[in-house]
Protein backbone atom coordinates (compact mmCIF):
# COMPACT_ATOMS: atom_id res chain seq x y z
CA UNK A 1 6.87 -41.08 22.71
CA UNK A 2 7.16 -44.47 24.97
CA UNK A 3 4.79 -46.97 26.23
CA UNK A 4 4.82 -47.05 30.14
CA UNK A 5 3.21 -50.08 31.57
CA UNK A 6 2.46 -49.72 35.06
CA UNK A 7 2.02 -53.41 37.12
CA UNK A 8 -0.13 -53.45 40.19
CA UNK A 9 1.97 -52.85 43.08
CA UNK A 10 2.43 -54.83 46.22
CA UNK A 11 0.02 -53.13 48.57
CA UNK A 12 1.94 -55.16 51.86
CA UNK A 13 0.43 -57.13 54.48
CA UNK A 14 0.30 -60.11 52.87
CA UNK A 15 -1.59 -58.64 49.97
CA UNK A 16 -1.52 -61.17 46.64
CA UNK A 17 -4.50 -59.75 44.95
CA UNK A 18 -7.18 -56.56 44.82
CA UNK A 19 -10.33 -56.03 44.16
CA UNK A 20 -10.94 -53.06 41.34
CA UNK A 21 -13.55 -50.85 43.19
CA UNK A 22 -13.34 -47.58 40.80
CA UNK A 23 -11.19 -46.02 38.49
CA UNK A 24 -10.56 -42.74 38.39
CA UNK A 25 -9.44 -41.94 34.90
CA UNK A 26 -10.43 -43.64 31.21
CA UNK A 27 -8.36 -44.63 28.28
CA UNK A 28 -7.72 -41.02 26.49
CA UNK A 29 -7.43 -39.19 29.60
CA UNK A 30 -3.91 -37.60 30.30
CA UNK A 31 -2.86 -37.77 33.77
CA UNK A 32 -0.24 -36.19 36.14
CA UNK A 33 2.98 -37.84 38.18
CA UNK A 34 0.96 -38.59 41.52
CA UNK A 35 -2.78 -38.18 40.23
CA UNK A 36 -5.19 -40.88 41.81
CA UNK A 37 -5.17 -43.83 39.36
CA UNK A 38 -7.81 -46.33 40.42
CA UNK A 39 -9.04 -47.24 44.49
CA UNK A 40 -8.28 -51.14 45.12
CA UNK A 41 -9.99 -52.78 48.03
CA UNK A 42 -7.85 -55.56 49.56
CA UNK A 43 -8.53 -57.90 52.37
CA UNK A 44 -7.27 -54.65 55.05
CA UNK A 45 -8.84 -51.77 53.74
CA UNK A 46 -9.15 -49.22 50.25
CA UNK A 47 -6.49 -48.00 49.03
CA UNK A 48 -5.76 -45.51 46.57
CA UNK A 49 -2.89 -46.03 43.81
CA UNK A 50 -1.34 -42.75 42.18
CA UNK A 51 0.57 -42.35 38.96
CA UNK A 52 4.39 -43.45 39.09
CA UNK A 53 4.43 -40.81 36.08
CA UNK A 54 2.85 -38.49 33.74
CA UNK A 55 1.04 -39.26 30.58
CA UNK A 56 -2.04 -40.11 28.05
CA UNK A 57 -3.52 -43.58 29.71
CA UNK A 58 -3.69 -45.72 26.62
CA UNK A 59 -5.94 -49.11 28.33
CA UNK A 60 -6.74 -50.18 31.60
CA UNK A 61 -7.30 -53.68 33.41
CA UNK A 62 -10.08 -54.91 34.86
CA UNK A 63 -13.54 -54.00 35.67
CA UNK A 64 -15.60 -52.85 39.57
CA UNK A 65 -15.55 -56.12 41.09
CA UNK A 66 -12.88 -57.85 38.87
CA UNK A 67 -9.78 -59.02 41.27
CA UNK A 68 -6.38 -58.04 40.15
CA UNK A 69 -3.30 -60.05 40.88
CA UNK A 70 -0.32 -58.24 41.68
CA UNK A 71 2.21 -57.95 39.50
CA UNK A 72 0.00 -57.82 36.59
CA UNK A 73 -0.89 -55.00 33.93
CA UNK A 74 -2.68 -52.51 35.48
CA UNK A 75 -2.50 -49.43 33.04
CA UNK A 76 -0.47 -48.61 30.12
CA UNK A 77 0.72 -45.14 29.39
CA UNK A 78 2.11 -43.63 26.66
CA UNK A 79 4.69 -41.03 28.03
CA UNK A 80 6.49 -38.28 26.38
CA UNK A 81 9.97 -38.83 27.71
CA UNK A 82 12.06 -42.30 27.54
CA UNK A 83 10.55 -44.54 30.03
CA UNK A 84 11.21 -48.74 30.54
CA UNK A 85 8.63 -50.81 28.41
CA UNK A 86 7.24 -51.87 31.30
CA UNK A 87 7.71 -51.08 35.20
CA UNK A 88 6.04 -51.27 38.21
CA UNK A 89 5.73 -48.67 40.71
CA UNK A 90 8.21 -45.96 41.35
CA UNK A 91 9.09 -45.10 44.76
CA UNK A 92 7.60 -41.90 44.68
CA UNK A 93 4.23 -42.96 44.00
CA UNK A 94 3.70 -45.51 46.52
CA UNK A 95 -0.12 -46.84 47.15
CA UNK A 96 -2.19 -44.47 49.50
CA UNK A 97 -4.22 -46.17 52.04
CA UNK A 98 -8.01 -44.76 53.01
CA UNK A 99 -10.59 -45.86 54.96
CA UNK A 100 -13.04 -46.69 53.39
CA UNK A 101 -14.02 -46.51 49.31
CA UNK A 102 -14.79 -43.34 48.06
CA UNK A 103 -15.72 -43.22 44.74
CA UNK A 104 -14.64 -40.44 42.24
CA UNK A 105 -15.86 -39.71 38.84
CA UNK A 106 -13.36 -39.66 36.07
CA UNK A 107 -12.59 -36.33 34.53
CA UNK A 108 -14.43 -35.54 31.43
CA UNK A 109 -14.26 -32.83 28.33
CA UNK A 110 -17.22 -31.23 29.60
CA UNK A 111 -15.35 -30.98 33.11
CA UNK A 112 -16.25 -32.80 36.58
CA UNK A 113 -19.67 -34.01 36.62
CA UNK A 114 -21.84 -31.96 39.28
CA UNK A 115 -24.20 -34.06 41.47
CA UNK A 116 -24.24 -34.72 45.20
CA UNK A 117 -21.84 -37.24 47.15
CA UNK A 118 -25.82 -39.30 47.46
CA UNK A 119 -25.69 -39.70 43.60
CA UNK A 120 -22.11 -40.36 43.57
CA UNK A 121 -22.53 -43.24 45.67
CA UNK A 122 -26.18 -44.68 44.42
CA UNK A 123 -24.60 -44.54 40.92
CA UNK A 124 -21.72 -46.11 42.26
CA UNK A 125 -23.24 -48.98 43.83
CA UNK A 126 -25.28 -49.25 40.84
CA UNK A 127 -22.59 -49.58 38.87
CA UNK A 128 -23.70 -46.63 36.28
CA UNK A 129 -21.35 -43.92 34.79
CA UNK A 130 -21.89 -40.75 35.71
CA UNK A 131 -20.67 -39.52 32.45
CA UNK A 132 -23.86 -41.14 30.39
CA UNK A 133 -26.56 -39.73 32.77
CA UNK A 134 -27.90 -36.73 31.20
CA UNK A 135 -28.58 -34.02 34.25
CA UNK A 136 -31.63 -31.69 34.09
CA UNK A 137 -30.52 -29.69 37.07
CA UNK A 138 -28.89 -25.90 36.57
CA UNK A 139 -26.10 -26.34 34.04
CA UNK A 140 -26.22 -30.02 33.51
CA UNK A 141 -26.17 -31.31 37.58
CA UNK A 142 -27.73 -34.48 38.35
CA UNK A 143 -30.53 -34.51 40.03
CA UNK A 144 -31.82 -37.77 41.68
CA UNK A 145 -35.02 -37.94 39.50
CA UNK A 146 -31.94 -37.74 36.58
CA UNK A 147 -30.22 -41.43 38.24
CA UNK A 148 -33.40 -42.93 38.92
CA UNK A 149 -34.75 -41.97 35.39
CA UNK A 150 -31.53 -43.69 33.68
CA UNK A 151 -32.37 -46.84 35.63
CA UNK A 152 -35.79 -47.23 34.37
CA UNK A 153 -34.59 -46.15 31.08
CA UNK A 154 -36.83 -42.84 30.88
CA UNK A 155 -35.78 -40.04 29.41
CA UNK A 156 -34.42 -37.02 31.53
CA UNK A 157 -36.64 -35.14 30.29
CA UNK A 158 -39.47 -36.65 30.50
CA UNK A 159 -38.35 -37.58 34.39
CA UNK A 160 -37.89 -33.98 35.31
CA UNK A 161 -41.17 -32.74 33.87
CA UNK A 162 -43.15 -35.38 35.66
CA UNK A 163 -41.21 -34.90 38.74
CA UNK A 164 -42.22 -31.30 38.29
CA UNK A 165 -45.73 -32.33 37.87
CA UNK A 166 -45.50 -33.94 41.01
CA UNK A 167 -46.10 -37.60 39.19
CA UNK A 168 -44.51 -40.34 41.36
CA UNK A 169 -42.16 -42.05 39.43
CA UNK A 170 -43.90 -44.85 37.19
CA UNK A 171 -42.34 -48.59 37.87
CA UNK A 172 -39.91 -49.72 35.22
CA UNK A 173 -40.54 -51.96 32.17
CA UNK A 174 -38.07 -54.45 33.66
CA UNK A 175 -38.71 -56.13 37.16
CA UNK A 176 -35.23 -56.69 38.38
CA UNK A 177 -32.74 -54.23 39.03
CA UNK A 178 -28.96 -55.85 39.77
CA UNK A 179 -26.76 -54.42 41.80
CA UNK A 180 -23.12 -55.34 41.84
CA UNK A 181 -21.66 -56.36 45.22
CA UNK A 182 -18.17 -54.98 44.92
CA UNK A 183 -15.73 -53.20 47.46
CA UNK A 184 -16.53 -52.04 51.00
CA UNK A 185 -20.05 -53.98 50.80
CA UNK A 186 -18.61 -57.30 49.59
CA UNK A 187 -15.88 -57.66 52.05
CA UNK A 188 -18.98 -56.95 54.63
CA UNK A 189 -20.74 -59.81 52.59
CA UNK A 190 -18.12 -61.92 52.56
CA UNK A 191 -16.82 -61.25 56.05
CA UNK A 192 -20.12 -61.91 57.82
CA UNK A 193 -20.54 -65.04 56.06
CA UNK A 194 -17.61 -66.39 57.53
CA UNK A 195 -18.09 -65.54 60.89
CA UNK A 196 -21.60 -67.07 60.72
CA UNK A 197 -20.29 -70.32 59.32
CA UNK A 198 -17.14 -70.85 60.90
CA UNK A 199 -18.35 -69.29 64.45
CA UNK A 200 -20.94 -71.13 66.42
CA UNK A 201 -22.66 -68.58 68.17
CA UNK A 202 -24.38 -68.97 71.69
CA UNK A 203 -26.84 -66.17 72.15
CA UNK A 204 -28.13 -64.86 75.33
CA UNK A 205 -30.27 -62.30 76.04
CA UNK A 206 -31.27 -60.59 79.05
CA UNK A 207 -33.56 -57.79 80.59
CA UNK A 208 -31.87 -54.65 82.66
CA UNK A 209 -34.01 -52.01 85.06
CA UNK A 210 -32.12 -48.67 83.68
CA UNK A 211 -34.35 -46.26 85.34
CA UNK A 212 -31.50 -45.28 87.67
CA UNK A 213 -28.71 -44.93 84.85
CA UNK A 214 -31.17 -42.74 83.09
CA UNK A 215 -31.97 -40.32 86.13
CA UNK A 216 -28.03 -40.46 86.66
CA UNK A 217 -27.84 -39.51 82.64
CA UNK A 218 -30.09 -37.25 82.93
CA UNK A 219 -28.80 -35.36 85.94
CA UNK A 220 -24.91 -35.29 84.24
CA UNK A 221 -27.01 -34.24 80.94
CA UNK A 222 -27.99 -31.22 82.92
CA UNK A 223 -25.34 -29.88 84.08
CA UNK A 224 -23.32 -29.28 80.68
CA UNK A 225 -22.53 -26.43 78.77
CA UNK A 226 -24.51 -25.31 76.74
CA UNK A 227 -24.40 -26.70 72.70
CA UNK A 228 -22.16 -29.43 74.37
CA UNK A 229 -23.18 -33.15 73.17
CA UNK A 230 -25.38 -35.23 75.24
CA UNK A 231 -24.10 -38.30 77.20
CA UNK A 232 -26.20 -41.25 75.88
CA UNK A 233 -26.25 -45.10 77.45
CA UNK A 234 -23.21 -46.13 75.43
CA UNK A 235 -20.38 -44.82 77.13
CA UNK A 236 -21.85 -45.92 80.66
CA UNK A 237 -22.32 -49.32 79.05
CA UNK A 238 -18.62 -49.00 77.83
CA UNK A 239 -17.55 -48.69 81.16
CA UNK A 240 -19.46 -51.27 82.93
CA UNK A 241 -17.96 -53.22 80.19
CA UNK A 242 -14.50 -52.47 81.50
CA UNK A 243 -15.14 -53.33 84.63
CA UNK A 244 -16.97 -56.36 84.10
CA UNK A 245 -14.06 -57.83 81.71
CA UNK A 246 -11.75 -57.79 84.95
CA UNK A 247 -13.47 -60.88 85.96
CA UNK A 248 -13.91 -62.71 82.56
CA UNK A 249 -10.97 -62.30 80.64
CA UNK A 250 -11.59 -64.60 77.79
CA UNK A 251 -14.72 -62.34 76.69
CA UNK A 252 -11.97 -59.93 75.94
CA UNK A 253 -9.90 -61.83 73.13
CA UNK A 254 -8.84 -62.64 69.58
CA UNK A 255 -9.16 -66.46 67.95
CA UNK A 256 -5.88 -67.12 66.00
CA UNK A 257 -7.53 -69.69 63.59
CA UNK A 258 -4.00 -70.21 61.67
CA UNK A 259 -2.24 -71.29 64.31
CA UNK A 260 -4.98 -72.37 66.56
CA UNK A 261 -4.31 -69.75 69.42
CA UNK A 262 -6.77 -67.86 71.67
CA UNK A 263 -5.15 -64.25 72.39
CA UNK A 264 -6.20 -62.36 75.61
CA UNK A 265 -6.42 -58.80 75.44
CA UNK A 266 -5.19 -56.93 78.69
CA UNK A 267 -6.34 -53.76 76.92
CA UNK A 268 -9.87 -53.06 76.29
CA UNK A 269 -10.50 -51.58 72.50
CA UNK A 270 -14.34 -51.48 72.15
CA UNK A 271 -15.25 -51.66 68.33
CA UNK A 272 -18.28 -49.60 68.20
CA UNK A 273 -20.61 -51.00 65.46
CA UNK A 274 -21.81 -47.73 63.07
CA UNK A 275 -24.03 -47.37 60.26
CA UNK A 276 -22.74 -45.39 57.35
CA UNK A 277 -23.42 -44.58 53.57
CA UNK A 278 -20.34 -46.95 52.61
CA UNK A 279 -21.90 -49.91 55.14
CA UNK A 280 -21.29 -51.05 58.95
CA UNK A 281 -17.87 -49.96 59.92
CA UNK A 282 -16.45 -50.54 63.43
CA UNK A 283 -14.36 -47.61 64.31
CA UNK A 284 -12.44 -48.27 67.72
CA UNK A 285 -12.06 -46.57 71.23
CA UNK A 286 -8.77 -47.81 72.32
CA UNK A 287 -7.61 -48.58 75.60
CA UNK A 288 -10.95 -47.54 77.26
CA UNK A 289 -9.77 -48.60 80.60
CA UNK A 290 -7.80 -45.79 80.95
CA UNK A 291 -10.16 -42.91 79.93
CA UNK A 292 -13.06 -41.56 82.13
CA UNK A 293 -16.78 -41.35 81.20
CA UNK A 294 -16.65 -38.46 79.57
CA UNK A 295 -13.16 -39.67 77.79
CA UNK A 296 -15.09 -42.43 76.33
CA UNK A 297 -17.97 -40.47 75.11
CA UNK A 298 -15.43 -37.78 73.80
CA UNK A 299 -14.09 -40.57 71.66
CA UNK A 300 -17.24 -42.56 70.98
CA UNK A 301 -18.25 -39.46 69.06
CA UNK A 302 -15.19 -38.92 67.27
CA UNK A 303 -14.66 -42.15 65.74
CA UNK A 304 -18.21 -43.01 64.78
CA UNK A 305 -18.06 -39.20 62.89
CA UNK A 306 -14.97 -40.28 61.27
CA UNK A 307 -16.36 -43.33 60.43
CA UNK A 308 -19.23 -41.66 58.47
CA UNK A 309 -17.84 -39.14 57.06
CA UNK A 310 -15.14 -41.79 55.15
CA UNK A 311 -12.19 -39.65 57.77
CA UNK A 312 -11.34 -42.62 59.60
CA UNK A 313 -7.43 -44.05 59.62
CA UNK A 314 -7.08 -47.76 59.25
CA UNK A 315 -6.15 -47.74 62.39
CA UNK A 316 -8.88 -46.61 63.56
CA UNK A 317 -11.15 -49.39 61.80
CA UNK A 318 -9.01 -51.95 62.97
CA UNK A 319 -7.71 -53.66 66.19
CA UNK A 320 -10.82 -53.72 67.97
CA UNK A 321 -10.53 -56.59 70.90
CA UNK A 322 -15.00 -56.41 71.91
CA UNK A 323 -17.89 -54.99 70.20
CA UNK A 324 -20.69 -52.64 71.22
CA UNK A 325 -23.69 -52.55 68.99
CA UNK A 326 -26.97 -50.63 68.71
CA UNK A 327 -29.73 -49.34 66.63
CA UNK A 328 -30.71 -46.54 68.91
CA UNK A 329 -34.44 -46.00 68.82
CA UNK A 330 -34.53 -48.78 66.14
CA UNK A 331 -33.13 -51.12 68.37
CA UNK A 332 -35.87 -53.32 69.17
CA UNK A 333 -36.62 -55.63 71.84
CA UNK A 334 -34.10 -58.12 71.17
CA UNK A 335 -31.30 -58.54 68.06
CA UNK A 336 -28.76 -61.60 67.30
CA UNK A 337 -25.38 -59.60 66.65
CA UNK A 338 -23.02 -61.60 64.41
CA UNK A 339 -19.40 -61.83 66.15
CA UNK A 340 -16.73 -59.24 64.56
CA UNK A 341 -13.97 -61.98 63.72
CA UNK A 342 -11.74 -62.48 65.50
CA UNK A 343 -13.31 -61.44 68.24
CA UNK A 344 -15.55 -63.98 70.06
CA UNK A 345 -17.86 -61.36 71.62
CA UNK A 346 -20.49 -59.10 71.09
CA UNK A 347 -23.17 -56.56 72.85
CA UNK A 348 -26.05 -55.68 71.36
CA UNK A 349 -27.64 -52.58 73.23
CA UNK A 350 -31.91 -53.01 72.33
CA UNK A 351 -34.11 -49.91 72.61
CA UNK A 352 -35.04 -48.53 75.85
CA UNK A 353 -38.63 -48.00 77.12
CA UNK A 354 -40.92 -46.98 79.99
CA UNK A 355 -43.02 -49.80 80.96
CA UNK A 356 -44.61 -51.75 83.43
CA UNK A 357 -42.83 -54.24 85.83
CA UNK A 358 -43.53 -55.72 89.33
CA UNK A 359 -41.15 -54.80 91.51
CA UNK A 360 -41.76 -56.27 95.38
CA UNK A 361 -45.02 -57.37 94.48
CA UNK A 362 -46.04 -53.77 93.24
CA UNK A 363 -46.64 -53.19 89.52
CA UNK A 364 -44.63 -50.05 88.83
CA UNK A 365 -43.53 -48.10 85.72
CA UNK A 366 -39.93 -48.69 85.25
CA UNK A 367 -37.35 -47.89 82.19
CA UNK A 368 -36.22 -51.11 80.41
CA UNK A 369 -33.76 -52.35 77.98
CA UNK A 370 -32.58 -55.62 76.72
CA UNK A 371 -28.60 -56.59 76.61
CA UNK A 372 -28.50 -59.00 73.21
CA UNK A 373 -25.28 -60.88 73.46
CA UNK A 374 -23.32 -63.44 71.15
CA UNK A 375 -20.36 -65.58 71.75
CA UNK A 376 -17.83 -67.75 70.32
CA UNK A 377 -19.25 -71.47 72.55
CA UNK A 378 -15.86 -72.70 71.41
CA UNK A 379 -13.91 -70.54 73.31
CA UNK A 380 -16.93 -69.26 75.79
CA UNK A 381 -18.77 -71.45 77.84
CA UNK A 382 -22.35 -70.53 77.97
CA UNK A 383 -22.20 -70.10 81.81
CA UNK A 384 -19.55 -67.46 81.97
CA UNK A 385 -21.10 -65.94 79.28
CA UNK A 386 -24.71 -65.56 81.13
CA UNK A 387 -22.50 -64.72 84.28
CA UNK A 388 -20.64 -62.07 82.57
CA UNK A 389 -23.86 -60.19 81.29
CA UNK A 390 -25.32 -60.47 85.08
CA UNK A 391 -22.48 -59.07 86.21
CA UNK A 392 -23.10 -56.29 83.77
CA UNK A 393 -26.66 -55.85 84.46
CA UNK A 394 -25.69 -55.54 88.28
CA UNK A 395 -23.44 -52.22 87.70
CA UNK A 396 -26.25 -50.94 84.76
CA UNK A 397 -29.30 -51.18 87.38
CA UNK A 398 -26.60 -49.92 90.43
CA UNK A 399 -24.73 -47.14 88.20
CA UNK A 400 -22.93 -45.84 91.82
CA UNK A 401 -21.29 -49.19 91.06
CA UNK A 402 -19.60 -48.71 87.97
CA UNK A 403 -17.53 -45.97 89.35
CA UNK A 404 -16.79 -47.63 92.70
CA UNK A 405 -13.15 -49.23 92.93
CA UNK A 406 -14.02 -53.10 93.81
CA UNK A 407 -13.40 -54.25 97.44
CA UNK A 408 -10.18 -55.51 97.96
């Protein structure tokens, strides 16, 4: 038998340090050449670090949360053939990047612990072992009654019976309940505090007539095959955006705060601001000045489901040159978007709705919706900045527009 000690490796990019977001295997466990280790965050994305070899894990380093330098102690093994007293990674078991954290229970004697991906990720964010909650479910699973119960300190059993009573869960003897920020949610944390404090954003909102883009929507809707997906207001809103950008370039950019440069974007990558499990992601529709309507929808779709459903490739959560953001029917009448850094622009879609307007001195019923922008006042001035929304709001209220090559 030799001790194996296994240093954390140089992820790339840059990468000095990583933030422990989960192991996947305990002191005692054995482990195979390859076998998922442990799921880093760094400043990019999660990645997940195998096993450079085979072997009974004898301690680990560091805690969710705790950063790791690299080059230090990561795990030790003890190995059964002659391995180095210590080593860092071996070729063959080079760091796997993923989109997003996806936390994994460690194996256990009594086998894999059975609960739903929900649980997985409420105990996860809670910070709680799955291995000390004791399920009530059909051989052993955890049910959510089980979590919640091992938060308040109640007994399982005594959780499942008054679920099964139909008793509403009683509040717990302590008044707090902490939460560790760690991975995916405190780069979010940390990455929206810096854009607020470092970015001084000029907001401007303003009020667009879409009762022709709906009949237009509505009319395309219509006409599709059957079980085929519905076209909603973001991928006309996408390409209005396209068109728009023509004419005001430096919406369309990246702010090189190291070396104090503003980069212009000929290409058009709309980050597309999604709601997930893990967090807000912004999954990307590249080049959208080349695809069509139904292109952009095609992709719009795709992303935002990979995005969701943790599927998404770095690169596809990365590169983004302009954001599009919205709630949907939560949307609101008006939102302040935070800037996606290093962006320096951002469109907040608000929640459409019939109501009434006076239009030529008649009060009509029309279908409204607000456009809540925010940009970088260093680098935008606030006049092109209200002048590139009008110019927006023109092609939304005259959709014919947006597909209309501009007059030479």
């Amino acid at each position: 038998m030799s001790r194996y000690v296994f240093k954390l490796p140089d992820l790339g990019e840059g990468t000095v340090s990583a933030e422990i977001v989960g192991w996947h295997v305990k002191p005692g466990d054995t482990v195979e050449e390859e076998q998922v280790l442990v799921e880093v965050m760094t400043e990019k994305a999660a990645v997940e670090v195998p096993s450079p070899v085979g072997g009974k894990v004898i301690s680990t380093t560091g805690e969710p949360g705790e950063m790791v330098a690299v080059g230090a102690e990561l795990i030790v093994f003890e190995t059964g053939g002659e391995q180095p007293s210590a080593a860092g990674p071996a070729p063959a078991a080079a760091p796997t990047p993923v989109a997003t954290p996806v936390p994994q229970p460690p194996a256990t004697a009594r086998g894999r612990v059975m609960t739903s991906p929900a649980n997985r990720r409420r105990a996860h964010e809670a910070g709680i072992d799955l291995q000390r909650v004791q399920g009530s479910g059909p051989q052993g699973r955890i049910l959510r009654e089980d979590l919640e119960a091992h938060l308040r300190g109640v007994p399982p059993a005594a959780s499942a019976a008054a679920a099964r009573a139909g008793v509403p869960p009683q509040p717990a003897s302590a008044p707090t309940e902490e939460i560790k920020v760690i991975g995916l949610r405190r780069l979010i944390a940390q990455r929206m505090s810096e854009a607020k404090r470092n970015i001084p954003h000029f907001a401007y909102v303003e009020e667009v007539d879409v009762t022709e883009l709906e009949g237009l929507r509505r009319h395309l809707n219509g006409r599709l095959p059957s079980g085929e997906p519905a076209l909603t207001y973001l991928p006309f809103l996408v390409v209005a955006l396209v068109r728009v950008l023509q004419d005001f370039p430096q919406c369309n950019a990246h702010y090189d705060a190291e070396r104090g440069v503003i980069i212009r974007h000929r290409a058009v990558h709309v980050g597309v601001a999604t709601q997930t499990p893990d967090g807000l992601k912004v999954p990307v529709v590249r080049n959208a000045e080349q695809r069509s309507l139904w292109d952009i929808a095609a992709q719009m779709r795709r992303v935002t489901e990979a995005a969701r459903t943790n599927k998404a490739t770095r690169e596809e959560l990365t590169g983004s040159t302009i954001t599009l953001t919205s709630l949907g029917k939560l949307g609101g009448i008006v939102s302040t978007p935070i800037i996606n850094a290093p962006e320096v622009a951002i469109i907040g879609v608000n929640r459409a709705v019939d109501r009434p307007v006076v239009v030529d001195g008649t009060v009509v019923v029309r279908r409204m919706m607000n456009l809540s922008s925010s940009f970088d006042h260093r680098f935008v001035d606030g006049y092109d900045a209200a002048a590139m929304i009008q110019a927006m709001k023109e092609l939304i209220e005259h959709p014919a527009m947006i597909f209309m090559q501009p007059r030479e």
